[in-house]
Protein backbone atom coordinates (compact mmCIF):
# COMPACT_ATOMS: atom_id res chain seq x y z
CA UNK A 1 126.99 111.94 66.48
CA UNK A 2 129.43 109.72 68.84
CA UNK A 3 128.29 106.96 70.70
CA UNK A 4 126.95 106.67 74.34
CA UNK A 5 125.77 109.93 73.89
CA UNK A 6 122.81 109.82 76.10
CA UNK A 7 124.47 106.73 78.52
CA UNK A 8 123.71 108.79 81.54
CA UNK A 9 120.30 109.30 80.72
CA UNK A 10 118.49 105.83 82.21
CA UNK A 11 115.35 105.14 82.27
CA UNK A 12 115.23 103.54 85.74
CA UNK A 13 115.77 104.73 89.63
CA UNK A 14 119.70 103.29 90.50
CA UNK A 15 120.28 102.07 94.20
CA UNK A 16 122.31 105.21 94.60
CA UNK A 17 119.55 107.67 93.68
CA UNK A 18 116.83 105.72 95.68
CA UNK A 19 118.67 106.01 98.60
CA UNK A 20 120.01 109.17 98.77
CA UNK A 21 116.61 110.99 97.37
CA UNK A 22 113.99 108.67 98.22
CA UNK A 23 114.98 107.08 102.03
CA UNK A 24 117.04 110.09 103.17
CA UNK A 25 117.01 110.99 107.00
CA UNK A 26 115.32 113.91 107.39
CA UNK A 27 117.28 116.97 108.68
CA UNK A 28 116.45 117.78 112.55
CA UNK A 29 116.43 121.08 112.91
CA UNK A 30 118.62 122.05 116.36
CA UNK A 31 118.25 125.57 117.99
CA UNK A 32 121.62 127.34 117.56
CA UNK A 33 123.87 127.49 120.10
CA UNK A 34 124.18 131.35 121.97
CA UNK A 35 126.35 131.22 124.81
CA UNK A 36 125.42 134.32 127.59
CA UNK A 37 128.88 135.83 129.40
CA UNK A 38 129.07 135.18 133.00
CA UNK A 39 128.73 139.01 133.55
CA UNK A 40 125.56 139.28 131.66
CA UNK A 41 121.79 139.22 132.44
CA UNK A 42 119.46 136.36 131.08
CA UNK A 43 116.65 138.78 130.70
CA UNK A 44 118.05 141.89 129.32
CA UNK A 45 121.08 139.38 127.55
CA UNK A 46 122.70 142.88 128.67
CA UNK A 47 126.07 143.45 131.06
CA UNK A 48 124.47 143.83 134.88
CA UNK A 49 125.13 146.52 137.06
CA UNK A 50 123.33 145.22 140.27
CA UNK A 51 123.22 141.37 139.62
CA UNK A 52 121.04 138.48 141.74
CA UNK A 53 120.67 135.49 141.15
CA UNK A 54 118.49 132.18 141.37
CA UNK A 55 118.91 128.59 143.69
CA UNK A 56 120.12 127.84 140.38
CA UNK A 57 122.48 129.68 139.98
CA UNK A 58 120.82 132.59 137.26
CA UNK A 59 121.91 135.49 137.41
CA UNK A 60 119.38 138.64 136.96
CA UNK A 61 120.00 142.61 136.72
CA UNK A 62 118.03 143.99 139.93
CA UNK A 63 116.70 146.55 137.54
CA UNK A 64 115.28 143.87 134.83
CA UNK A 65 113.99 141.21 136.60
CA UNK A 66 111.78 142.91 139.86
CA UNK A 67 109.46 144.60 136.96
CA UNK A 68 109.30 141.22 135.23
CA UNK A 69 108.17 139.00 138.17
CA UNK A 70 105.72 141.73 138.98
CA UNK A 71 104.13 141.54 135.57
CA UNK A 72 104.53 137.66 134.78
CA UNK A 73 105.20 136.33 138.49
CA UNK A 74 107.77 133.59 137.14
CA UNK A 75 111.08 132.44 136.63
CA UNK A 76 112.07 133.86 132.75
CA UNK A 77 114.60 130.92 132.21
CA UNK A 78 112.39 127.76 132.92
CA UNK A 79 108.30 129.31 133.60
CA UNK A 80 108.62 128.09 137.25
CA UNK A 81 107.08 130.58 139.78
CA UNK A 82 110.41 130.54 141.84
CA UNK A 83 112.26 133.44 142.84
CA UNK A 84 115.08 133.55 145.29
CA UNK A 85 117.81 135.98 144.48
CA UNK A 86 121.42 136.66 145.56
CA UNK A 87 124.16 139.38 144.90
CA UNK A 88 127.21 138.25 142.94
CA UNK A 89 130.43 139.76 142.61
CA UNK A 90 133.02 139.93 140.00
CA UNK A 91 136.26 138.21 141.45
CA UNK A 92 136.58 135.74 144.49
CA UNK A 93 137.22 137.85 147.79
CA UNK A 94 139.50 134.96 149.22
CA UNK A 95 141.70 134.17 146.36
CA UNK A 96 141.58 137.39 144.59
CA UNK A 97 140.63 135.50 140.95
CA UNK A 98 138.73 137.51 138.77
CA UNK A 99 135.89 135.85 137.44
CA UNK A 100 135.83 134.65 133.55
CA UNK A 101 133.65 132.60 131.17
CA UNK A 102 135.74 129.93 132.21
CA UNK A 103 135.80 130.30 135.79
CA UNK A 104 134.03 127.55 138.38
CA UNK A 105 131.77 130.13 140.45
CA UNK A 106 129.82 129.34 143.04
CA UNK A 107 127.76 131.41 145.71
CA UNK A 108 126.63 131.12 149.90
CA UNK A 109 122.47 130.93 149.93
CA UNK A 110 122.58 131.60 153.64
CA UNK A 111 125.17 134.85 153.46
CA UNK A 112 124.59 135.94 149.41
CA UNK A 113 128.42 135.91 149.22
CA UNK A 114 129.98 135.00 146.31
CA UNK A 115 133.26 132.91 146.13
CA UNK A 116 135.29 130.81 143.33
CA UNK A 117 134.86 126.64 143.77
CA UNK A 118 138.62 126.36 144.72
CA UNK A 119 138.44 128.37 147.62
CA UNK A 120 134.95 126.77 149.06
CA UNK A 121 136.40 123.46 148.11
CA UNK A 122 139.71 123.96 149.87
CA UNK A 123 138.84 125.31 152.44
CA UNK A 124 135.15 124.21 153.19
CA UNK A 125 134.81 120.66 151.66
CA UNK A 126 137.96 119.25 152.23
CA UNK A 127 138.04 120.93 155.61
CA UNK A 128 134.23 119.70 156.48
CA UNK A 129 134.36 123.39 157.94
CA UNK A 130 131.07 124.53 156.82
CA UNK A 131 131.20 128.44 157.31
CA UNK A 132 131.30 131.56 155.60
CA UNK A 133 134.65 132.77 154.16
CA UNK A 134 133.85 136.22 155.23
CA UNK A 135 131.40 136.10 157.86
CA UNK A 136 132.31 133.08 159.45
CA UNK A 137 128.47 132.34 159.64
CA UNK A 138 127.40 128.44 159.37
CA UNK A 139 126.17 126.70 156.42
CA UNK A 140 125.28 123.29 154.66
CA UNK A 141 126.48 122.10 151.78
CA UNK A 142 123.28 122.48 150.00
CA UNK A 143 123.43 125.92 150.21
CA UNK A 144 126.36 126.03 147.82
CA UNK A 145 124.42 127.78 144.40
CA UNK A 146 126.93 126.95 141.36
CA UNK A 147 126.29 130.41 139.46
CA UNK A 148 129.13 128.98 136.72
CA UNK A 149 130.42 125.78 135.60
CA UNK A 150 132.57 125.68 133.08
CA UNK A 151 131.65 121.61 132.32
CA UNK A 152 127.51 121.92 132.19
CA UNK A 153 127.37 125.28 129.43
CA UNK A 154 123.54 123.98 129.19
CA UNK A 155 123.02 127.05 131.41
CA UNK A 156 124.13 129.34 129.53
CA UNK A 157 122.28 128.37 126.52
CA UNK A 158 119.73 131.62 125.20
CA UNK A 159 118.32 129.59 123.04
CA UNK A 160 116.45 127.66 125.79
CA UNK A 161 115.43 130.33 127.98
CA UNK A 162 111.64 130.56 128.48
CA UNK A 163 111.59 134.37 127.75
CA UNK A 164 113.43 134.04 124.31
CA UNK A 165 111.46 130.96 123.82
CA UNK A 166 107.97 132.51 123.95
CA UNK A 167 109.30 135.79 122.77
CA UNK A 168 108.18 137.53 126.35
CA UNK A 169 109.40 141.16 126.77
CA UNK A 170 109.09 143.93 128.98
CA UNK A 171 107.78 147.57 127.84
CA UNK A 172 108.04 150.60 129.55
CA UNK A 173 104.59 153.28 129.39
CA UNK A 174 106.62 155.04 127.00
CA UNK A 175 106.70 152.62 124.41
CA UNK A 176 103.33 151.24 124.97
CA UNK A 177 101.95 155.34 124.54
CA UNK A 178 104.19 155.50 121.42
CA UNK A 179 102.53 151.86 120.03
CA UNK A 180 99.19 154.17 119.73
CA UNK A 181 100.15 156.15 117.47
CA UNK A 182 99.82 154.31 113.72
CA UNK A 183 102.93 155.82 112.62
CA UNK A 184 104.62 153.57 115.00
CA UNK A 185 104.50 151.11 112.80
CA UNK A 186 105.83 152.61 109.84
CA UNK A 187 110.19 151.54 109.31
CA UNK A 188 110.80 154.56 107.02
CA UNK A 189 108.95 157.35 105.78
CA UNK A 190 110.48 160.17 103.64
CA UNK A 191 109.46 163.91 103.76
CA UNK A 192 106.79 163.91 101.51
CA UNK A 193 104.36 161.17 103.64
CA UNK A 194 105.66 162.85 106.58
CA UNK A 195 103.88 166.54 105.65
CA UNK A 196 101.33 164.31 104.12
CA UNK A 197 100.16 162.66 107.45
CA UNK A 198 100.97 165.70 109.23
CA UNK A 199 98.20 167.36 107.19
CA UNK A 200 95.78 164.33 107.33
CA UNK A 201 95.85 164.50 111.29
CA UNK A 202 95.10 167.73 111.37
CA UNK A 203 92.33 167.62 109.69
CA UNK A 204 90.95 164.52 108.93
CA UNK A 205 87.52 164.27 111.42
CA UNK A 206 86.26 160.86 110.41
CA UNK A 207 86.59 159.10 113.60
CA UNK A 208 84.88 162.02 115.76
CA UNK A 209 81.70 161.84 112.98
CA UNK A 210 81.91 157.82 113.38
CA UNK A 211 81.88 157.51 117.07
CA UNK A 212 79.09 160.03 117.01
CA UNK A 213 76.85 157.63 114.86
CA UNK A 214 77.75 154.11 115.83
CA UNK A 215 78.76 152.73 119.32
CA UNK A 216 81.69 149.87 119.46
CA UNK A 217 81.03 146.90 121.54
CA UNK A 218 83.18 146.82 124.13
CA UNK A 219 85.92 144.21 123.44
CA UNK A 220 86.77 141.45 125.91
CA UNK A 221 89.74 141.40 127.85
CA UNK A 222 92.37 139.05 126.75
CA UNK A 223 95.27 137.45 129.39
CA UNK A 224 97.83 135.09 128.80
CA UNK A 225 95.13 132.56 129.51
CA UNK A 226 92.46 133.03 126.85
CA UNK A 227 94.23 134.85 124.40
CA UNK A 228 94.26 132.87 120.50
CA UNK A 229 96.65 132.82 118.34
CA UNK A 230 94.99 134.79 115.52
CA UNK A 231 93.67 138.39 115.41
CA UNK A 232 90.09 140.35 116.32
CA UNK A 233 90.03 140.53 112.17
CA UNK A 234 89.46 144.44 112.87
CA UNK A 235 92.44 145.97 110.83
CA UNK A 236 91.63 144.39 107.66
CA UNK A 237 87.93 144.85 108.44
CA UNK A 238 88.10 148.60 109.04
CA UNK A 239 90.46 148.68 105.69
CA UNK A 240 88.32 147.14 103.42
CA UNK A 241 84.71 148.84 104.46
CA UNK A 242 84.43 152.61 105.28
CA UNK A 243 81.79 151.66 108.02
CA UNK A 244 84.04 150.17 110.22
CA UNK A 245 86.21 152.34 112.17
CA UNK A 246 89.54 152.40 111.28
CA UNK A 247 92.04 150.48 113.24
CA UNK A 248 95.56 150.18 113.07
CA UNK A 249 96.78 147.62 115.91
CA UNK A 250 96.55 143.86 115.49
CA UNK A 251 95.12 142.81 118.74
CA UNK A 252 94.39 138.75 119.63
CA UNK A 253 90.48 137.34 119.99
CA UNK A 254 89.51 136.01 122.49
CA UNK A 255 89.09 132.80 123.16
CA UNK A 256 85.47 131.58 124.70
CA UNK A 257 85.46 131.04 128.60
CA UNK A 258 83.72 128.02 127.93
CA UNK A 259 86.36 126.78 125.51
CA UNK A 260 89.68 127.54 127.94
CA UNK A 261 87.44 126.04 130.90
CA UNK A 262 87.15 122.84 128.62
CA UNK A 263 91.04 122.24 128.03
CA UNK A 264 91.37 121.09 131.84
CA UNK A 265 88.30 119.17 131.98
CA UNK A 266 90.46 115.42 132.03
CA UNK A 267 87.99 113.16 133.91
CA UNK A 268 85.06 111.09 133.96
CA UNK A 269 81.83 112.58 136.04
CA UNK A 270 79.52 110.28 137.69
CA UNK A 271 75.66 110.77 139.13
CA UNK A 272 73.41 108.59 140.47
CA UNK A 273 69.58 108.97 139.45
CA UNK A 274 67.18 107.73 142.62
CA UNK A 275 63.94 105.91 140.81
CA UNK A 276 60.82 104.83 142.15
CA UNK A 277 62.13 102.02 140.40
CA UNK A 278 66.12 101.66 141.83
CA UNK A 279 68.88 103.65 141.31
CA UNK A 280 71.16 103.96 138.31
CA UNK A 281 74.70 104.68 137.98
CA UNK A 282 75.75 106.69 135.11
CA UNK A 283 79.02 107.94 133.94
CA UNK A 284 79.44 111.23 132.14
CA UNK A 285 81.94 111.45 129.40
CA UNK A 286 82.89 115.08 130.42
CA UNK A 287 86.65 114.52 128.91
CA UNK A 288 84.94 114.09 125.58
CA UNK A 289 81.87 115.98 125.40
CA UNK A 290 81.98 118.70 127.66
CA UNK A 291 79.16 120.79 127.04
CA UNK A 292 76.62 118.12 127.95
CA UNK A 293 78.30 116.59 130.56
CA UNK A 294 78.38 120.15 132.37
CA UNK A 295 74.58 120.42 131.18
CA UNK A 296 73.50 117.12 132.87
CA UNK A 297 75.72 117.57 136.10
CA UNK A 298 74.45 121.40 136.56
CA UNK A 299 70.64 120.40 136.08
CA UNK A 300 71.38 117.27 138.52
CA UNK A 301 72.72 119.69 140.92
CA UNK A 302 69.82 122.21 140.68
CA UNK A 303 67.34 119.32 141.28
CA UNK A 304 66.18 119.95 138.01
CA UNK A 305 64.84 116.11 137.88
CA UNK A 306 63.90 115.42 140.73
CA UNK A 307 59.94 114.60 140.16
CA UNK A 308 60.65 114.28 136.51
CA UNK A 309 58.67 111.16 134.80
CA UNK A 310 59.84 108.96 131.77
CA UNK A 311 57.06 109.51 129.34
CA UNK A 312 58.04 107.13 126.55
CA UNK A 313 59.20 104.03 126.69
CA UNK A 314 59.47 101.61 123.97
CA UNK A 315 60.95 98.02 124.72
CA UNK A 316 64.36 97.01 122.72
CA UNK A 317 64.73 100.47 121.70
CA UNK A 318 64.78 103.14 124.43
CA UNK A 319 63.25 105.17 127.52
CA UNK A 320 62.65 108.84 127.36
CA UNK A 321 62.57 111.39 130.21
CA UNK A 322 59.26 114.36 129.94
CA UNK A 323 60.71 117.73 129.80
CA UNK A 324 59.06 120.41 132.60
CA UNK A 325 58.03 123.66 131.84
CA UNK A 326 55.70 122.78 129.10
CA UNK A 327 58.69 123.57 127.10
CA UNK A 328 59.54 121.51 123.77
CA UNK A 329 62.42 119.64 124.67
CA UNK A 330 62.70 121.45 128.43
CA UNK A 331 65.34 123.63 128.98
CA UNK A 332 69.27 123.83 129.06
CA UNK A 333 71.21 125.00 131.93
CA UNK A 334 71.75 128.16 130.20
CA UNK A 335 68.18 128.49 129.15
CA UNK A 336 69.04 127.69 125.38
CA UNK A 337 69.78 125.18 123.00
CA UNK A 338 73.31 123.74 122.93
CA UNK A 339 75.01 122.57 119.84
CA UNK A 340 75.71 118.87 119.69
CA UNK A 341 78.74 117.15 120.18
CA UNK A 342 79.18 113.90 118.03
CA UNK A 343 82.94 112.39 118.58
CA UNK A 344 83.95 109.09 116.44
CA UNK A 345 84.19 106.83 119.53
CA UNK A 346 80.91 107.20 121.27
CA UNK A 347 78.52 105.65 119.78
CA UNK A 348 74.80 104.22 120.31
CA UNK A 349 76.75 100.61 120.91
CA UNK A 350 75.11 98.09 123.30
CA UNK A 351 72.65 98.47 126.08
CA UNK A 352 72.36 101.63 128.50
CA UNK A 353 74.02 104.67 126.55
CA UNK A 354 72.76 107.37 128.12
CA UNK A 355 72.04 110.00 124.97
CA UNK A 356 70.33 113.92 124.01
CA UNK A 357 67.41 114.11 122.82
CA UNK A 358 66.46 116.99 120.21
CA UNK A 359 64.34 118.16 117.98
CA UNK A 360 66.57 119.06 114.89
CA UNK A 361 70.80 119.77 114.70
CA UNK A 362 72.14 122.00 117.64
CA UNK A 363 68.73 122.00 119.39
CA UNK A 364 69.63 120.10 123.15
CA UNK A 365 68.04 120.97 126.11
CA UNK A 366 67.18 118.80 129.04
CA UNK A 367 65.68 115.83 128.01
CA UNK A 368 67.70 113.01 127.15
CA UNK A 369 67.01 108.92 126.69
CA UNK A 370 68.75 105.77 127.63
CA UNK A 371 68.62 102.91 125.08
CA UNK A 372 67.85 99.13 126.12
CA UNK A 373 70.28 97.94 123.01
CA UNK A 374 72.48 99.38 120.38
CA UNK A 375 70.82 101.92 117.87
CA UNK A 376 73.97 103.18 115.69
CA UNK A 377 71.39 104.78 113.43
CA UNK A 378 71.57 107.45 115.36
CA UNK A 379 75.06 108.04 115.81
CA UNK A 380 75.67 112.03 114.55
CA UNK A 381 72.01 112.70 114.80
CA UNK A 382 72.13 112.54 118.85
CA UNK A 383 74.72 113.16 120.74
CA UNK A 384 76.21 110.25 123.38
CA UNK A 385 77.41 111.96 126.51
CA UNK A 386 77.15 108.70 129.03
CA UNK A 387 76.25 105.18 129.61
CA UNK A 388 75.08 103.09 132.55
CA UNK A 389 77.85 101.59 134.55
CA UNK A 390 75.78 100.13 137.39
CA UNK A 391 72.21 99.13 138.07
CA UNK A 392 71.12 97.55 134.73
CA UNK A 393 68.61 95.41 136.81
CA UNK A 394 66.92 98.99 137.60
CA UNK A 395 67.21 99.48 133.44
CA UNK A 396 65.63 95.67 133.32
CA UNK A 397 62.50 96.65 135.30
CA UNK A 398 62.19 100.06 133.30
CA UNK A 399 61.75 97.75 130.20
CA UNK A 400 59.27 95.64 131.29
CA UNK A 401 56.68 98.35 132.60
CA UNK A 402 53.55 97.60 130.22
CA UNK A 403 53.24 100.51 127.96
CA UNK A 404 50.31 101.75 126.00
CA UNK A 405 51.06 100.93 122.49
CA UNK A 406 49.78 103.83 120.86
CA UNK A 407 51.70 106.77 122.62
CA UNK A 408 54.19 104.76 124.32
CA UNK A 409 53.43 105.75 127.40
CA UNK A 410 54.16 103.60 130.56
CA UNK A 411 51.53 102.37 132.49
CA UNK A 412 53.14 102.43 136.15
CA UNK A 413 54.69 105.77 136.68
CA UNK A 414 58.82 105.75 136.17
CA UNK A 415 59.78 108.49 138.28
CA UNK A 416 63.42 109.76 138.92
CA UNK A 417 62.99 110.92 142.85
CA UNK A 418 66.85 112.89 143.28
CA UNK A 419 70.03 113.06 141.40
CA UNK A 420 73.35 112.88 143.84
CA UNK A 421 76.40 114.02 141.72
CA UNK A 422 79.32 112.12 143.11
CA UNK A 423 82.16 113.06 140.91
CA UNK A 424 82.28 116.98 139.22
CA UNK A 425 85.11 117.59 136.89
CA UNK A 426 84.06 121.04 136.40
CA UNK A 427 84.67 122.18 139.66
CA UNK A 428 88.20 120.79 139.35
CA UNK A 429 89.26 122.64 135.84
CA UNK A 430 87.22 126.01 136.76
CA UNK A 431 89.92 125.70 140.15
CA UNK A 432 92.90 125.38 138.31
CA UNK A 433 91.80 127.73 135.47
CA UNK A 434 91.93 130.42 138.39
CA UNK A 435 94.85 128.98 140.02
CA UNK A 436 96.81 129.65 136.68
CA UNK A 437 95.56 132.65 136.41
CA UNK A 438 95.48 134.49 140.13
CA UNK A 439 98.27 133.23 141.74
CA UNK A 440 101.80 135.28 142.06
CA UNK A 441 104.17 135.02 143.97
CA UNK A 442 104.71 138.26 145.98
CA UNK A 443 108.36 140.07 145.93
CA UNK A 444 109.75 141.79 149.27
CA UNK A 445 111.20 145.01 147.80
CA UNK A 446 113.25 145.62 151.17
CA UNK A 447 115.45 142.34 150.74
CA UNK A 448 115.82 143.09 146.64
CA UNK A 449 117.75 145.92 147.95
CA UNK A 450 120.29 144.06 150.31
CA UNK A 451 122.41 141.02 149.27
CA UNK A 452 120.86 138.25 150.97
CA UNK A 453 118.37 135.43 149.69
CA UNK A 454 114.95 136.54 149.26
């Protein structure tokens, strides 16, 4: 054996190692580059026959891009709901230069005609002679649309597009009737499974004896709005137990209404509660705990307390509303019980949090309690959904109403008289939940058909 045989083989981390292993950068991963020919479509990615074009300068096959804005209602390069379209051509009618990737194009919004930059800027810019090359018809320079320039490829780049982005595309009724059929989905298939399922569908009767027995619940509707990312579970459940029906198309759940409504719900909601007592100003964390928040605020508006007494009151702890009805715990907006809402920063902390009250996990209703100081005890067995931002002094006299000590009862009557909801963040999301999903813009087939600006 011959020395330094294992002299590589250290028994420490080097500088070298430690930096290259340990403290590496980590690799950013960077879309590739595609670059899209001038004479191409940035929907289909496909040479255009009848070509428009955007303010931007985006240029559209006729044929591709009117069944796409009357489907989605939007721009396919950046999601904006813009669309103002233009004819193009394919060399410069002044200077007779036929258009390449390289090649500075630009286009007239006013006329739809389209013209290299060295003519417009010879003979328009320089000349401060803002009119048509063709038609002699007046324009600004805003109304120059660069459809090409050779300096800014950022344009040009599929890799960006919204469409290719979100994987968006367009299918005909053809393709959609063909999706029905399960062997749709199958790549290859030699002869053999071909007779096989040939046979099967012929007679296999299993779904006729199924439907006779058992009735489906009708599924709910999915849009681009409340559609999840994951699957109705019904293709794996129909494979692995023979009485589900079979299924062969992966199809996305639904998300709740409740749940979409939720993601836009961004503010604070106030109410004021009118006491024989005073008033007190509460404010609703509806960004945080939606469900109650939209419980209070709905009962407030359907005068749901109004005549309601606080039944229990118990001094340095809390006061506690009756519920109406004769019902245990009253009722929810929705006439049942809620499931509670407990977030890491709301918590029974200092004087006047305005809190649910229940009668076991996921059982809120109406009733609720305000506490005269903190009570973190019960943080995760009640859910916070509020506090008192203005008339403590009203929460003072509450306090000090003499109480019988053995039910806790007040003495004088505590009486909320009205509820006046100044601030509803529900109304705001459930507007631009429908705004998002209602409004298109609509396209004027007759001008799609001419080469002028829509």
């Amino acid at each position: 054996m011959g020395k330094r045989q294992h002299q590589k083989d250290k028994m420490y981390v080097v500088f070298v190692t430690e930096c290259n292993v340990m403290f590496s950068a980590p690799e950013i991963p960077r879309a590739n580059f595609k670059r899209l020919p001038f004479d191409h479509c940035s929907l289909s990615l496909q040479p255009f026959e009848y070509p428009v074009c955007t303010e931007d300068g985006v240029v559209f096959e006729l044929l591709s891009i009117v069944p796409w804005i009357k489907k989605y209602g939007t721009n396919p390069i950046s999601g904006e709901v813009r669309k103002y379209f233009i004819c193009g051509k394919y060399h410069c009618p002044v200077l007779y230069n036929v258009f390449t990737n390289n090649s500075h194009i630009v286009a007239n919004k006013v006329t739809g005609n389209v013209f290299s930059y060295e003519a417009v800027e010879q003979l328009n810019i320089k000349t401060k002679s803002f009119k048509d090359l063709l038609t002699d018809e007046p324009f600004t320079r805003k109304d120059i649309i660069t459809l090409q320039d050779p300096t800014n490829l950022d344009k040009f780049n599929v890799s960006n597009f919204f469409h290719v982005k979100n994987n968006l595309k367009m299918s005909d009724a053809d393709e959609e009737k063909a999706r029905q059929d399960p062997a749709y989905h199958l790549k290859t298939t030699n002869l053999e499974t071909r007779e096989t399922l040939a046979e099967l569908y012929k007679d296999y009767k299993g779904d006729q004896l199924l439907a006779s027995t058992m009735k489906e619940p009708e599924a709910k509707k999915t849009d681009k709005i409340n559609a999840a990312h994951y699957s109705t579970g019904r293709v794996s459940a129909s494979f692995t137990s023979t009485a589900m029906t079979p299924a062969t198309t992966h199809e996305a759940d639904a998300i709740a209404d409740d749940t979409v409504r939720y993601q836009y719900v961004k503010k604070k909601g106030y109410v004021r509660l009118h006491t024989n007592v005073g008033d007190l100003n509460l404010e609703l964390h509806c960004d945080k705990v939606p469900k109650a928040g939209e419980n209070f605020i709905r009962l407030c508006k359907k005068g749901y307390y109004d005549g309601t007494i606080f039944h229990r009151s118990i001094r340095n702890f809390m006061v506690r509303i009756k519920p109406k009805l004769d019902v245990v715990g009253g009722e929810s907006f929705w006439g049942k019980p809620f499931k509670d809402e407990f977030r890491p920063n709301l918590s029974h902390t200092g004087r006047g949090v305005l809190s649910m009250a229940n009668s076991g996990p996921n059982t809120n209703k109406s009733q609720f309690f305000i506490t005269f100081r903190s009570c973190t005890y019960l943080d995760r067995k009640h859910s916070v959904f509020g506090r008192v931002v203005g008339g403590f002094e009203t929460l003072t006299a509450m306090e000090k109403v003499e109480c019988d000590p053995k039910s806790d009862k007040p003495k004088s009557e505590i009486k909320i008289i009205s509820a006046t909801v100044f601030v509803d963040p529900y109304e705001e999301a459930d507007a631009q939940v429908g705004f998002f999903i209602f409004t298109f813009i609509r396209v004027i087939g007759s001008c799609m058909e001419s080469s002028h600006v829509i």
